[in-house]
N, C-alpha and C. Protein backbone atom coordinates (compact mmCIF):
# COMPACT_ATOMS: atom_id res chain seq x y z
N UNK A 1 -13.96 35.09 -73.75
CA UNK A 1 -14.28 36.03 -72.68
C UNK A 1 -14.42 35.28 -71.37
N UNK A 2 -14.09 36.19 -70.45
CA UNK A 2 -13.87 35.06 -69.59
C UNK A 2 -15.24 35.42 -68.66
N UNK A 3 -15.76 34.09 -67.56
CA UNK A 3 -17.30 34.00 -67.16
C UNK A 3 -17.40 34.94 -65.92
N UNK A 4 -18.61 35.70 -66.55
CA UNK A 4 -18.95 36.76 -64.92
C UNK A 4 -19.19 35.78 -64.00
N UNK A 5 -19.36 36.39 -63.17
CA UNK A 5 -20.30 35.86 -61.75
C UNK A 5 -21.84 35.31 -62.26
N UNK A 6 -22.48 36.28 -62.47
CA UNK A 6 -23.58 35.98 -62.60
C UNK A 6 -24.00 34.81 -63.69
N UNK A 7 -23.01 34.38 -64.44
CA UNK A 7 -23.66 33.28 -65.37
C UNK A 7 -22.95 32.04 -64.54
N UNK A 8 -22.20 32.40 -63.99
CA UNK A 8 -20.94 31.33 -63.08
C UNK A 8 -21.98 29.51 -61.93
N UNK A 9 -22.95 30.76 -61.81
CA UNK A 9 -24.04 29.60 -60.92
C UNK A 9 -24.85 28.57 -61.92
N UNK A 10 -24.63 28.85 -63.47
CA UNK A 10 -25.50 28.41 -64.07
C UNK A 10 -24.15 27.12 -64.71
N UNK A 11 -23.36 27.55 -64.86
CA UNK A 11 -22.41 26.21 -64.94
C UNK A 11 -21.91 25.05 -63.85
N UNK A 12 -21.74 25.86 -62.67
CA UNK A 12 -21.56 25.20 -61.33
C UNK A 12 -22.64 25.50 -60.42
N UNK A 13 -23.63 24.59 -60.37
CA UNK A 13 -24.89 24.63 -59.23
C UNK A 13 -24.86 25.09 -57.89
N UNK A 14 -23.00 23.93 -57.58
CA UNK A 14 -22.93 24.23 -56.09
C UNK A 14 -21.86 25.38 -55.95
N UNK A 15 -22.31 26.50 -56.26
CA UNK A 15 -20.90 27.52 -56.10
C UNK A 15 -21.26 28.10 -54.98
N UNK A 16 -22.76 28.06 -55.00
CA UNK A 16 -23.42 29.03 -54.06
C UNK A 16 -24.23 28.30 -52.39
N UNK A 17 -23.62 27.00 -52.62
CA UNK A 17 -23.74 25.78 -51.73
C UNK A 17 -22.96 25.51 -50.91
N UNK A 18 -21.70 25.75 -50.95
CA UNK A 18 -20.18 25.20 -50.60
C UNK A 18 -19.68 26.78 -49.48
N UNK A 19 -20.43 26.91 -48.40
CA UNK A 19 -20.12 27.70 -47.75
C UNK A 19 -19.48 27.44 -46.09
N UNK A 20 -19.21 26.26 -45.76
CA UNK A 20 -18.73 25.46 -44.71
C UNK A 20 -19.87 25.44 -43.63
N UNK A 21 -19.32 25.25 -42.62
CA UNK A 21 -20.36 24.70 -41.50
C UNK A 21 -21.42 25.28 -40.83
N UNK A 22 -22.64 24.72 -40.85
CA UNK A 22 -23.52 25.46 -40.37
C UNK A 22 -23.69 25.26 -38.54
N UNK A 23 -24.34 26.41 -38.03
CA UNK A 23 -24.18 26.57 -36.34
C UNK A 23 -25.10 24.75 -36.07
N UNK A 24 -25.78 24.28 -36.83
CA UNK A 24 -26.85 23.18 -35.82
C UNK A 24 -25.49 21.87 -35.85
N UNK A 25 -24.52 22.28 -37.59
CA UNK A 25 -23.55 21.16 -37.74
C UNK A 25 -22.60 20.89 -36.73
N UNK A 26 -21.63 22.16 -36.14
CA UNK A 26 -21.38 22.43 -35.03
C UNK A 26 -21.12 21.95 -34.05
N UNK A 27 -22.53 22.00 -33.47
CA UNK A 27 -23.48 21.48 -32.37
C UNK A 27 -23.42 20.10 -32.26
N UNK A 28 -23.70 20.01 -33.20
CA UNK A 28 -23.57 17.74 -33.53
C UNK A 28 -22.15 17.40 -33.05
N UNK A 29 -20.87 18.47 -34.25
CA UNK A 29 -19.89 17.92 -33.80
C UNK A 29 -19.48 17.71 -32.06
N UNK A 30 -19.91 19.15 -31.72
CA UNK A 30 -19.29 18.95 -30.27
C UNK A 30 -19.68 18.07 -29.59
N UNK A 31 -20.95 17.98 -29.45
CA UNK A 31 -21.85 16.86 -28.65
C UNK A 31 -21.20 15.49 -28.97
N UNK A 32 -21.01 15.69 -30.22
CA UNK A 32 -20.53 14.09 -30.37
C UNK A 32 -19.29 13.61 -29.59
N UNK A 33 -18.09 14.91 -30.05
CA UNK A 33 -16.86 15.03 -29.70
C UNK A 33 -16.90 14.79 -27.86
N UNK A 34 -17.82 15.62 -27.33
CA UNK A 34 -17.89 15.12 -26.05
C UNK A 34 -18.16 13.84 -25.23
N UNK A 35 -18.80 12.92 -26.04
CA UNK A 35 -19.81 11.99 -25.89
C UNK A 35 -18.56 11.11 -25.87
N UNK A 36 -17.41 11.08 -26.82
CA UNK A 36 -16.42 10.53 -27.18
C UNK A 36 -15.07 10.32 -26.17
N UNK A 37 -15.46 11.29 -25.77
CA UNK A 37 -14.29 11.81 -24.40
C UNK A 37 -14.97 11.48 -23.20
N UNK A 38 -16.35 11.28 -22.90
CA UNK A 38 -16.78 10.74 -21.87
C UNK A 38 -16.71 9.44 -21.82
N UNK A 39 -16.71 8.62 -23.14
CA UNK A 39 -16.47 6.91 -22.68
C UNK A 39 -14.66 7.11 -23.18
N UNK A 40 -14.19 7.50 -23.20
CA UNK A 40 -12.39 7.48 -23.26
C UNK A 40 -12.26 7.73 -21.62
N UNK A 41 -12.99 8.73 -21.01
CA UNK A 41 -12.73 8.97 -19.48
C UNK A 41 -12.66 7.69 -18.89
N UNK A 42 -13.77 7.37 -19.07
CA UNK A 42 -14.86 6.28 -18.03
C UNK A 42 -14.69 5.11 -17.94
N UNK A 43 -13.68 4.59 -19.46
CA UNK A 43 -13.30 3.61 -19.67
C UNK A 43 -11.73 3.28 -19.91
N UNK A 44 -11.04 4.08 -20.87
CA UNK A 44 -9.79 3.74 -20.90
C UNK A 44 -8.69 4.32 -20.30
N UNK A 45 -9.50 5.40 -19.49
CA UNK A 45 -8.01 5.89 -18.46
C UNK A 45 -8.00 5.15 -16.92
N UNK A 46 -9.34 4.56 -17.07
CA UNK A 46 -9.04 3.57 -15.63
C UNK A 46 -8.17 2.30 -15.64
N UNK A 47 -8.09 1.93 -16.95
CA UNK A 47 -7.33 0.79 -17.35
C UNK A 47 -6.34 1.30 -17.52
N UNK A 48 -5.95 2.88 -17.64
CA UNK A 48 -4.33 2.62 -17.65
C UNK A 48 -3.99 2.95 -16.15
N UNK A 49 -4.65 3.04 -15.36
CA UNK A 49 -4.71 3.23 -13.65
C UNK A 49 -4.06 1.72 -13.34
N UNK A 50 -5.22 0.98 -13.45
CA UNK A 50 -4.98 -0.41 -12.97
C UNK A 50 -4.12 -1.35 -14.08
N UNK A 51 -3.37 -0.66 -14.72
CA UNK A 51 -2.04 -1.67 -15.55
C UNK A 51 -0.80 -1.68 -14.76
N UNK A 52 -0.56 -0.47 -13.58
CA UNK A 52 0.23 -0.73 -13.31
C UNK A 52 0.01 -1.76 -11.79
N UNK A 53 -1.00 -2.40 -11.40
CA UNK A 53 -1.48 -3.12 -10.32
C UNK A 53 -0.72 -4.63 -10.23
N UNK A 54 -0.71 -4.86 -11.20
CA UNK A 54 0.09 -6.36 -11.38
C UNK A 54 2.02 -5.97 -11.13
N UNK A 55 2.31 -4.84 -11.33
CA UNK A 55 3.76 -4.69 -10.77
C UNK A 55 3.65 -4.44 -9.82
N UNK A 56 2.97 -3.74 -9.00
CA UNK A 56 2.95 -3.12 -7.42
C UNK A 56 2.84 -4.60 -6.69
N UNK A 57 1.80 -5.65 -7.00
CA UNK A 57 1.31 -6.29 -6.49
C UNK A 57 2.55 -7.93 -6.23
N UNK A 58 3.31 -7.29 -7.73
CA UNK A 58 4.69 -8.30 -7.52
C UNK A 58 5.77 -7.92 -7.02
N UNK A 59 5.62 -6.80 -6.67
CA UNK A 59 6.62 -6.13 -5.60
C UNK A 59 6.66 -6.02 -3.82
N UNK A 60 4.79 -6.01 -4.01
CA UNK A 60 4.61 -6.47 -2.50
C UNK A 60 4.73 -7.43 -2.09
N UNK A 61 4.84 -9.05 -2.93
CA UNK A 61 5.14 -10.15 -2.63
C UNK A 61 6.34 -10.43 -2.80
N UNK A 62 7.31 -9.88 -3.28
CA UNK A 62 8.45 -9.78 -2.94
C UNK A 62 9.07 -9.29 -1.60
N UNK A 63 8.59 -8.52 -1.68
CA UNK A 63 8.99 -7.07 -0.02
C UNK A 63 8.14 -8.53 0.99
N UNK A 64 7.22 -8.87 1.14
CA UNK A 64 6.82 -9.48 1.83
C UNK A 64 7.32 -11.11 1.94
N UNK A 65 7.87 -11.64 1.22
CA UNK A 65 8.22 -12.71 1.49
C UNK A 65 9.91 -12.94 2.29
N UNK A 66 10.40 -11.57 1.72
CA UNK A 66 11.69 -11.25 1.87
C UNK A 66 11.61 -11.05 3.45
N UNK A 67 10.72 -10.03 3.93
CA UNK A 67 10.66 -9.57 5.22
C UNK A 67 10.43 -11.13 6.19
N UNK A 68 9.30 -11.96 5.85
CA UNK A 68 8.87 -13.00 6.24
C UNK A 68 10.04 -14.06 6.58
N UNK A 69 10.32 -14.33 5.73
CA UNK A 69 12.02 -15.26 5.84
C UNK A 69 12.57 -14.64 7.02
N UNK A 70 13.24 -13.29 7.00
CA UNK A 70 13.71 -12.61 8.31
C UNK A 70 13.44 -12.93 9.29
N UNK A 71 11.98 -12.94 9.48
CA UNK A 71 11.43 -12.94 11.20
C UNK A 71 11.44 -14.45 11.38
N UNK A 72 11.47 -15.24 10.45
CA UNK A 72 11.09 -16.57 10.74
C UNK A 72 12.72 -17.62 11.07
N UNK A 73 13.48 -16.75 10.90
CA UNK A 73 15.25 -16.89 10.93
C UNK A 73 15.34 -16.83 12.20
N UNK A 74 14.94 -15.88 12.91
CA UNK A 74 15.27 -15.65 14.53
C UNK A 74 14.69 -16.65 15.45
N UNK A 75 15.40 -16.37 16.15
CA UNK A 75 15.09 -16.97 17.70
C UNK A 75 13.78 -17.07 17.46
N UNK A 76 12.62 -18.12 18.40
CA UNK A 76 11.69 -18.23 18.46
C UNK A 76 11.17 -17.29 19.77
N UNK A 77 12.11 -16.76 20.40
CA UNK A 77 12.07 -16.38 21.91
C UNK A 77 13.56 -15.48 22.20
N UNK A 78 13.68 -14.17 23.05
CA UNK A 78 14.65 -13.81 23.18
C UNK A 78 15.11 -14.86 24.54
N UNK A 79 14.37 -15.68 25.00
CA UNK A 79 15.02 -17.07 26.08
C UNK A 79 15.33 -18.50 25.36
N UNK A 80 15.58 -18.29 24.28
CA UNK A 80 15.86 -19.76 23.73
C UNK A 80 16.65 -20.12 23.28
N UNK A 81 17.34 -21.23 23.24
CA UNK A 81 18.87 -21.70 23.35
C UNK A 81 19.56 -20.88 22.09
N UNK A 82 20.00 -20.21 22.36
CA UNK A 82 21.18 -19.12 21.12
C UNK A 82 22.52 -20.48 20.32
N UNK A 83 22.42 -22.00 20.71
CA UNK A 83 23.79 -22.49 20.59
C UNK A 83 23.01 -23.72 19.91
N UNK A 84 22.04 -23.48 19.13
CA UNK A 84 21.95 -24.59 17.99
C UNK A 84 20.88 -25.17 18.40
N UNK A 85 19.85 -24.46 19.27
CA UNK A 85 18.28 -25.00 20.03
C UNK A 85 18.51 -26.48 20.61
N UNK A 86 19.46 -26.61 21.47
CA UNK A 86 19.67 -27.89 22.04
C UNK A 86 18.00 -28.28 22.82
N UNK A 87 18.09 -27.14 23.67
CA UNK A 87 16.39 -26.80 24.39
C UNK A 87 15.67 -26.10 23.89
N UNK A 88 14.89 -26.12 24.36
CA UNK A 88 13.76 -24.75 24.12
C UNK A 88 13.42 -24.06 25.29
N UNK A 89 12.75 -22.99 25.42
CA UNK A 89 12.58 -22.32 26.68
C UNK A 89 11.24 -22.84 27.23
N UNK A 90 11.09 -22.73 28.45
CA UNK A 90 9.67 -23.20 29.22
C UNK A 90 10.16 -24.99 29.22
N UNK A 91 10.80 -25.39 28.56
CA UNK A 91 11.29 -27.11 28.95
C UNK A 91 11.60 -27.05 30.41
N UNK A 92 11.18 -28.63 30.67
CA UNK A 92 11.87 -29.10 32.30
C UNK A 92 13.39 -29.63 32.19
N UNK A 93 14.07 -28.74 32.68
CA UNK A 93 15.59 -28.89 32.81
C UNK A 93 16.23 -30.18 32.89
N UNK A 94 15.20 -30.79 33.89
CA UNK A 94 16.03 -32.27 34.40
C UNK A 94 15.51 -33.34 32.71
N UNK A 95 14.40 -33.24 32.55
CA UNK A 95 13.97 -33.99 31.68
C UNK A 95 15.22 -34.00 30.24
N UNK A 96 15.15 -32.53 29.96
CA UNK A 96 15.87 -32.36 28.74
C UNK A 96 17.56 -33.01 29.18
N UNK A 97 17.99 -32.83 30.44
CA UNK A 97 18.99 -33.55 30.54
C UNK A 97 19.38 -35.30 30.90
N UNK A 98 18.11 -35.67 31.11
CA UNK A 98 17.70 -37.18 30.94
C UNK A 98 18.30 -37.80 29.19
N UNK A 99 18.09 -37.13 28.50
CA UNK A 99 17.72 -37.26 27.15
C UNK A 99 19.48 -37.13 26.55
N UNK A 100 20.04 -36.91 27.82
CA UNK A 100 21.62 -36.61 27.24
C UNK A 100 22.16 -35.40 26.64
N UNK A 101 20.92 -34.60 26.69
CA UNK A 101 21.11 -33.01 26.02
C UNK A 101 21.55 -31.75 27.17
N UNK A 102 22.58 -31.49 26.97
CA UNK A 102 23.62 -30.24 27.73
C UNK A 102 22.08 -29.11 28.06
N UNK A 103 21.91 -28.75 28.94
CA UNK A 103 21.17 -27.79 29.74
C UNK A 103 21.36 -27.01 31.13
N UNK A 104 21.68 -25.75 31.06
CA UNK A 104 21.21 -25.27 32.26
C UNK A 104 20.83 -25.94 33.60
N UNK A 105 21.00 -25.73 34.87
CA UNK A 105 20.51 -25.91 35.82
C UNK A 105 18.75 -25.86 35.71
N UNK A 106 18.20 -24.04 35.31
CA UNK A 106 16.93 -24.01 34.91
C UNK A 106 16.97 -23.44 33.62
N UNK A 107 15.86 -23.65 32.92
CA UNK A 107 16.04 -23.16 31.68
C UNK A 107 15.01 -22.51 31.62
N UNK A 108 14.93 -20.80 31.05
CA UNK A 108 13.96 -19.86 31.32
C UNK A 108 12.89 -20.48 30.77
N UNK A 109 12.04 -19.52 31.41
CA UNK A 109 10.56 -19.47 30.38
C UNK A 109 10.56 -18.63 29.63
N UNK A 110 9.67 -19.17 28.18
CA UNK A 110 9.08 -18.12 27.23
C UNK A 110 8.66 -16.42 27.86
N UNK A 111 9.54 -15.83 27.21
CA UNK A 111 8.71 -13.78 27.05
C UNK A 111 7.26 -14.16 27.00
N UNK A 112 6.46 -14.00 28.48
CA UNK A 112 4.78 -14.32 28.65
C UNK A 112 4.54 -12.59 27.65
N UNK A 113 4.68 -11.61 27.68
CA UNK A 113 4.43 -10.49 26.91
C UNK A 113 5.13 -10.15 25.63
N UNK A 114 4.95 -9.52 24.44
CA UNK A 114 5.55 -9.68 23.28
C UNK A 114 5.87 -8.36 23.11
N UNK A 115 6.75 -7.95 23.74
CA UNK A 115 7.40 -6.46 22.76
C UNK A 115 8.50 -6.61 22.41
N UNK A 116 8.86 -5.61 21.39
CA UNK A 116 10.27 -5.57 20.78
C UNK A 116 11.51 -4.80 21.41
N UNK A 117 12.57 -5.50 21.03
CA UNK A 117 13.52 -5.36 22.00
C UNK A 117 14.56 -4.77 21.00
N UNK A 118 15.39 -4.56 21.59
CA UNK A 118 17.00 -3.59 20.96
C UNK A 118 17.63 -5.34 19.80
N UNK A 119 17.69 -4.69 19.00
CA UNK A 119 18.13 -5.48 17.82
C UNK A 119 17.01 -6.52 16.97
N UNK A 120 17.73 -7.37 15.98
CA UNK A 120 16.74 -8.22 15.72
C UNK A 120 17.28 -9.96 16.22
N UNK A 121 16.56 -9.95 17.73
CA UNK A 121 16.75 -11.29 18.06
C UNK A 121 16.27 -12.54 17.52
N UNK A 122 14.78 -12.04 18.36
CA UNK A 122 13.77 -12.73 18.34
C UNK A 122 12.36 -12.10 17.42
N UNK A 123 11.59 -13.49 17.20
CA UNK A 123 10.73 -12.64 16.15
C UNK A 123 9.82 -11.63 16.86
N UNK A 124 9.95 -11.57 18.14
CA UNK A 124 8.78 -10.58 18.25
C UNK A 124 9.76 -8.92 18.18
N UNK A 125 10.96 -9.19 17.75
CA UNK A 125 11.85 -7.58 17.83
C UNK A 125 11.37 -7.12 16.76
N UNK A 126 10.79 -7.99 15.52
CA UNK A 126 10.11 -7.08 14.37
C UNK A 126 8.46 -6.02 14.72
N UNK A 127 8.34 -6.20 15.78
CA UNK A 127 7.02 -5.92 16.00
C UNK A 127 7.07 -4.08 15.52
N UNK A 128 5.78 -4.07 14.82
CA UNK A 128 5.85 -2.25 14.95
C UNK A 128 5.58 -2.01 13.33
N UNK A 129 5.68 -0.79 12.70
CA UNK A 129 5.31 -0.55 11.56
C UNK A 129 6.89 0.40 10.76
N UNK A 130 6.79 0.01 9.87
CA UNK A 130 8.37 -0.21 8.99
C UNK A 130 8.03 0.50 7.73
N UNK A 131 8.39 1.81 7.25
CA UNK A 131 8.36 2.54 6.12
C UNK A 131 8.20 4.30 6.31
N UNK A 132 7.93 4.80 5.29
CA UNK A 132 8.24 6.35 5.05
C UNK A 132 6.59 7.00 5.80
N UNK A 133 5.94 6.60 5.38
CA UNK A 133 4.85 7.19 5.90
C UNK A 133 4.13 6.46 7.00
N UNK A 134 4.23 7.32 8.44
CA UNK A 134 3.89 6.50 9.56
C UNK A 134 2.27 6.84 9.70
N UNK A 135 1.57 7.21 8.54
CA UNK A 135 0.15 7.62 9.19
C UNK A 135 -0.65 6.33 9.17
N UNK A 136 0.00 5.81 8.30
CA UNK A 136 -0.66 4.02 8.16
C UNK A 136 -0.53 2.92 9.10
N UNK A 137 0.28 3.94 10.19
CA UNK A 137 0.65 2.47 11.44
C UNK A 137 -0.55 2.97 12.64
N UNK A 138 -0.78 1.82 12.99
CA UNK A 138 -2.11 1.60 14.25
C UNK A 138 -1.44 2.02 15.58
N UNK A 139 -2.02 2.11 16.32
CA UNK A 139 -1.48 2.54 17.74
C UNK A 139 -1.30 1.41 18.58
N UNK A 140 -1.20 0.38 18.35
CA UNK A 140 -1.01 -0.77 18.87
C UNK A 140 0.72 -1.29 18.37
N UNK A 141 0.75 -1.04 16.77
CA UNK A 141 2.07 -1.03 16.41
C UNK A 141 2.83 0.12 15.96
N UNK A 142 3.29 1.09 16.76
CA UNK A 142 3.84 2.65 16.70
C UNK A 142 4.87 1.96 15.34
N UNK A 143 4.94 3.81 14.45
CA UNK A 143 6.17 3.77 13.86
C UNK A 143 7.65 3.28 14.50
N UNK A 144 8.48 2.37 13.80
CA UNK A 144 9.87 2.05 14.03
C UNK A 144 10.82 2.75 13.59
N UNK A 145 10.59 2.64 12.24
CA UNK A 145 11.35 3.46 11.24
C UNK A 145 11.46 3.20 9.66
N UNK A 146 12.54 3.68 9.15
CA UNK A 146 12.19 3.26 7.55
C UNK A 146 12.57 1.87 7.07
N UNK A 147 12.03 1.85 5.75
CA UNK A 147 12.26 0.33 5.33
C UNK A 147 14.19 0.11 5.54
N UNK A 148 14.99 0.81 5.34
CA UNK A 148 16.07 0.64 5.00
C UNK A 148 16.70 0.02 6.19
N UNK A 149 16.14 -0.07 7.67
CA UNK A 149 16.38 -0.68 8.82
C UNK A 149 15.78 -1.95 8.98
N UNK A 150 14.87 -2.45 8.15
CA UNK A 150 14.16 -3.65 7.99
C UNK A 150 14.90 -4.29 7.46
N UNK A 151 14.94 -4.24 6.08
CA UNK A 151 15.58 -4.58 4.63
C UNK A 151 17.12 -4.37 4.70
N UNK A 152 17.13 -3.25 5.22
CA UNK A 152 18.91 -2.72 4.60
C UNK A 152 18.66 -1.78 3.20
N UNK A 153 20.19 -1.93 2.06
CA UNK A 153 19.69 -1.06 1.30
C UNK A 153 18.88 -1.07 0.33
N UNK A 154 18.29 -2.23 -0.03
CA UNK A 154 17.17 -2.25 -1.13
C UNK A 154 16.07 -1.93 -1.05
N UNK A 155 15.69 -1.17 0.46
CA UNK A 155 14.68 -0.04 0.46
C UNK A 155 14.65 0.72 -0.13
N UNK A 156 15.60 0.83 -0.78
CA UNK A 156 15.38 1.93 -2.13
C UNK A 156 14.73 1.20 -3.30
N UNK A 157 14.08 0.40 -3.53
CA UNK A 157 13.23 -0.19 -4.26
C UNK A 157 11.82 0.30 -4.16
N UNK A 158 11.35 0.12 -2.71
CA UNK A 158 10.13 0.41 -2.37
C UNK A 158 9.66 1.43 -1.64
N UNK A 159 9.97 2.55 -2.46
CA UNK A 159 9.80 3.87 -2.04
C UNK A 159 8.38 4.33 -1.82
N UNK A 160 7.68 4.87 -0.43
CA UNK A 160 6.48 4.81 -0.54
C UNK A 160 5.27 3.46 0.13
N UNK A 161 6.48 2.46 0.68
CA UNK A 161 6.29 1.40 0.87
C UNK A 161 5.77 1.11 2.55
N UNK A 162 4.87 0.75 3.12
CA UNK A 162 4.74 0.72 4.46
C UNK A 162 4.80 -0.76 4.92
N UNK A 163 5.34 -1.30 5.87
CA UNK A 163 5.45 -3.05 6.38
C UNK A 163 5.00 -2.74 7.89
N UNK A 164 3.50 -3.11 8.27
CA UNK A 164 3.13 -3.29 9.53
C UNK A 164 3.22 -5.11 10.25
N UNK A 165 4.18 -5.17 11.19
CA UNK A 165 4.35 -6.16 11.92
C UNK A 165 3.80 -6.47 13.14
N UNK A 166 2.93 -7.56 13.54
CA UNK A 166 2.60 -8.08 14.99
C UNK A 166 3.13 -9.62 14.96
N UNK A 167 3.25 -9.41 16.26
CA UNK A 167 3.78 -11.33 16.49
C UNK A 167 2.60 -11.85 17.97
N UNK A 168 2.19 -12.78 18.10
CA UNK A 168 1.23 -12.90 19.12
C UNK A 168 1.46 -14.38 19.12
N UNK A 169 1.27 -14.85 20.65
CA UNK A 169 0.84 -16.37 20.65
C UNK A 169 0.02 -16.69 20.08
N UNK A 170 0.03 -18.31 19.63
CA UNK A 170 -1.33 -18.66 19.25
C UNK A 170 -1.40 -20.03 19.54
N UNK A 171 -2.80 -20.25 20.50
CA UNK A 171 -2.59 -21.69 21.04
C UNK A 171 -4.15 -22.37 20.46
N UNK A 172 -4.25 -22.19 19.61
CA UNK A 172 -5.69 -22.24 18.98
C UNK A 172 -5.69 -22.92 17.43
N UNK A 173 -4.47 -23.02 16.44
CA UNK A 173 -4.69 -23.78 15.45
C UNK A 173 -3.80 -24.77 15.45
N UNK A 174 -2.82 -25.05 16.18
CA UNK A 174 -2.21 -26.59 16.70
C UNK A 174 -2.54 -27.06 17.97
N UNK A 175 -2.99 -28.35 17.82
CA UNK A 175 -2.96 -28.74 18.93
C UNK A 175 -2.23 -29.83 19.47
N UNK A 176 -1.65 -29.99 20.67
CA UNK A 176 -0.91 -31.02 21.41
C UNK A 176 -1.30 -31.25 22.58
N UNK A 177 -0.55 -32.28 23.55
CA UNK A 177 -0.95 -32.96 24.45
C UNK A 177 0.25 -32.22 25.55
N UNK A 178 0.75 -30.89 25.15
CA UNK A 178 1.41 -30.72 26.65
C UNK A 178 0.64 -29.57 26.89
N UNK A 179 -0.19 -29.04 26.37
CA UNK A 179 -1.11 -27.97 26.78
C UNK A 179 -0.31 -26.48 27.31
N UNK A 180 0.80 -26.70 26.29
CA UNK A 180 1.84 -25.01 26.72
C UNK A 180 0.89 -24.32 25.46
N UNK A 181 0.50 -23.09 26.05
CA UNK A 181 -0.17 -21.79 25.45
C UNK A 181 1.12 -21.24 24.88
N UNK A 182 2.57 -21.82 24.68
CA UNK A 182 3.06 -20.56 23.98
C UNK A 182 4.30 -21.38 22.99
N UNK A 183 3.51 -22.60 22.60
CA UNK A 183 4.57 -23.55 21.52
C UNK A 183 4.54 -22.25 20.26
N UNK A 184 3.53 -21.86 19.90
CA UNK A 184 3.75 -21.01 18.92
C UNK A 184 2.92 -19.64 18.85
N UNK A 185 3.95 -18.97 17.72
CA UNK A 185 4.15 -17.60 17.66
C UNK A 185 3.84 -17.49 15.88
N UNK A 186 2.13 -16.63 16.11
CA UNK A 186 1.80 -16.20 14.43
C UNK A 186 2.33 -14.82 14.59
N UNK A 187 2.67 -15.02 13.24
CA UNK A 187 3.38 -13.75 12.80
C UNK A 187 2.28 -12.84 11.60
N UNK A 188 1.82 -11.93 11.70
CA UNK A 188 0.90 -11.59 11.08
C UNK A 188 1.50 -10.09 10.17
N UNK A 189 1.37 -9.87 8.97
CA UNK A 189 2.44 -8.89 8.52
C UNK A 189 1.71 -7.92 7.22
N UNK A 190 1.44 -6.63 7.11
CA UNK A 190 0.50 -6.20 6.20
C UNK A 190 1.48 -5.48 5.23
N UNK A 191 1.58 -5.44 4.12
CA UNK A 191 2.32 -4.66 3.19
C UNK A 191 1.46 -3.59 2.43
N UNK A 192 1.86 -2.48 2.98
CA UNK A 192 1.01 -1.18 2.21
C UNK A 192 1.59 -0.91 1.24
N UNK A 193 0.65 -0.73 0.32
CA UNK A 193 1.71 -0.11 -1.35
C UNK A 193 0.76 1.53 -1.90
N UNK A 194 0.08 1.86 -0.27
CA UNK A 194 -0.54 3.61 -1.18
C UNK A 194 -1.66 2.62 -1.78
N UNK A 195 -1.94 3.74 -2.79
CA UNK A 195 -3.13 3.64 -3.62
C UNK A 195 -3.60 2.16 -4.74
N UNK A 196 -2.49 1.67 -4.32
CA UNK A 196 -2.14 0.06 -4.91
C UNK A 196 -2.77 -1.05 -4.15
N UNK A 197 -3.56 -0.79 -2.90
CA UNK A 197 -3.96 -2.12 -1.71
C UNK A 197 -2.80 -2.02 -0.83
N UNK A 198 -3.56 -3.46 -0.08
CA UNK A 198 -2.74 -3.74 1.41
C UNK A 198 -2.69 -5.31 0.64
N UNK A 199 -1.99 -5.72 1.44
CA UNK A 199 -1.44 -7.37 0.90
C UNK A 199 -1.20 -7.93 2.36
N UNK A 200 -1.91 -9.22 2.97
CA UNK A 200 -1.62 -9.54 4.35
C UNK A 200 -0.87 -10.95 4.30
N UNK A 201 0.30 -11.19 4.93
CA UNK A 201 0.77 -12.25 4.97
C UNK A 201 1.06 -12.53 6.66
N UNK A 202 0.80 -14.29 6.47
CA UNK A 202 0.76 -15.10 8.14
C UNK A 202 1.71 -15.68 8.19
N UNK A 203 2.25 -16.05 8.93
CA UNK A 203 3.42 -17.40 9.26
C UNK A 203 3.29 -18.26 10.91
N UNK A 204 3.79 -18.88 10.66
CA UNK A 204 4.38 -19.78 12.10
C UNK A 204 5.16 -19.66 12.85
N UNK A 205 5.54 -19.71 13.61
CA UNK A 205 6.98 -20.31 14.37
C UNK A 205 7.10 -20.91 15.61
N UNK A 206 7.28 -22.00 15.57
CA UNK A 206 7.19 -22.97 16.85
C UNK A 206 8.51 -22.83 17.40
N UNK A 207 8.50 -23.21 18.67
CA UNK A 207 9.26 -23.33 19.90
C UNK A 207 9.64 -24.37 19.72
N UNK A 208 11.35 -24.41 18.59
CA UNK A 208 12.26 -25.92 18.27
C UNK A 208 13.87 -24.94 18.68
């Protein structure tokens, strides 16, 4: 015969036990479940934020060293000898031709003011701010335009990318004995990458 109900609890104890989750069990789970998702927030989605920091950061030193080489290629001066720097500009004419070196009657002086001029001569023609979004350029260095006029076409690499340029005398970390305020020209250059940092790179360029 087969077992009623009612004798059914007396063979199996837990028949009448085995009814699934109670409201306080619930409660535990969620709390827990939440508790779980608050250190997954707090902790491992910031690390996948900052994994991609080490590529941005080798891309801005790329973009920046690349740009750097450029300005440091040009003329030191849109007045300085274009035919293999026999002179330099601000030299005494007669002197440099004492020396057996082909010169001018006079030979200009150094650009006393630094703005940028039509093409890329001299290093101060980089002056100004270089990329897609001009809200990041200062009012001292107005938007120029996009990277692809800096660079050319591998601005399509650094999409999103901002390059702020200044060039300024600097007569304050070399020193010499002819006391010209304008042997050299720092080049000072910030690479914006957005939400990735700024990256600042310096250079030189003396009057050879």
């Amino acid at each position: 015969m087969p077992v009623t109900e009612k004798y059914a609890k007396y063979i199996n104890p837990n028949i009448y036990r085995q009814r699934g989750f109670t409201l306080v069990e619930l409660v535990i789970g969620i709390v827990v479940f939440g508790v779980a998702m608050v250190l997954i927030s707090t902790t491992l989605f910031p690390m996948f934020a900052k994994s991609a920091n080490p590529h941005f950061e080798a891309r801005a030193a790329a973009l920046g060293q690349a740009v750097m080489s450029e300005v440091l290629a040009r003329q030191f001066d849109r007045n300085s000898d274009t035919n293999g720097s026999q002179w330099r500009c601000d030299e005494n004419a007669d002197a440099v031709r004492a020396l057996g070196i082909p010169a001018p009657d006079t030979i200009p002086a150094c650009t006393p003011t630094l703005v940028a001029g039509d093409g890329f001569v001299a290093t101060e023609d980089y002056i100004g701010c270089w990329g897609a979004d001009s809200s990041v350029c200062s009012d001292t260095n107005p938007h120029r335009g996009g990277l692809h006029e800096l660079i050319g076409g591998s601005a399509d690499d650094y999409v999103g990318f901002t390059v702020d340029i200044s060039v300024t005398y600097d007569n304050s970390t070399f020193t010499d004995s002819t006391k010209n305020t304008q042997l050299y020209k720092r080049i000072d250059m910030v690479v914006d990458t957005g939400q990735f940092g700024r990256f600042d790179f310096s250079a030189y360029r003396s009057n050879f």
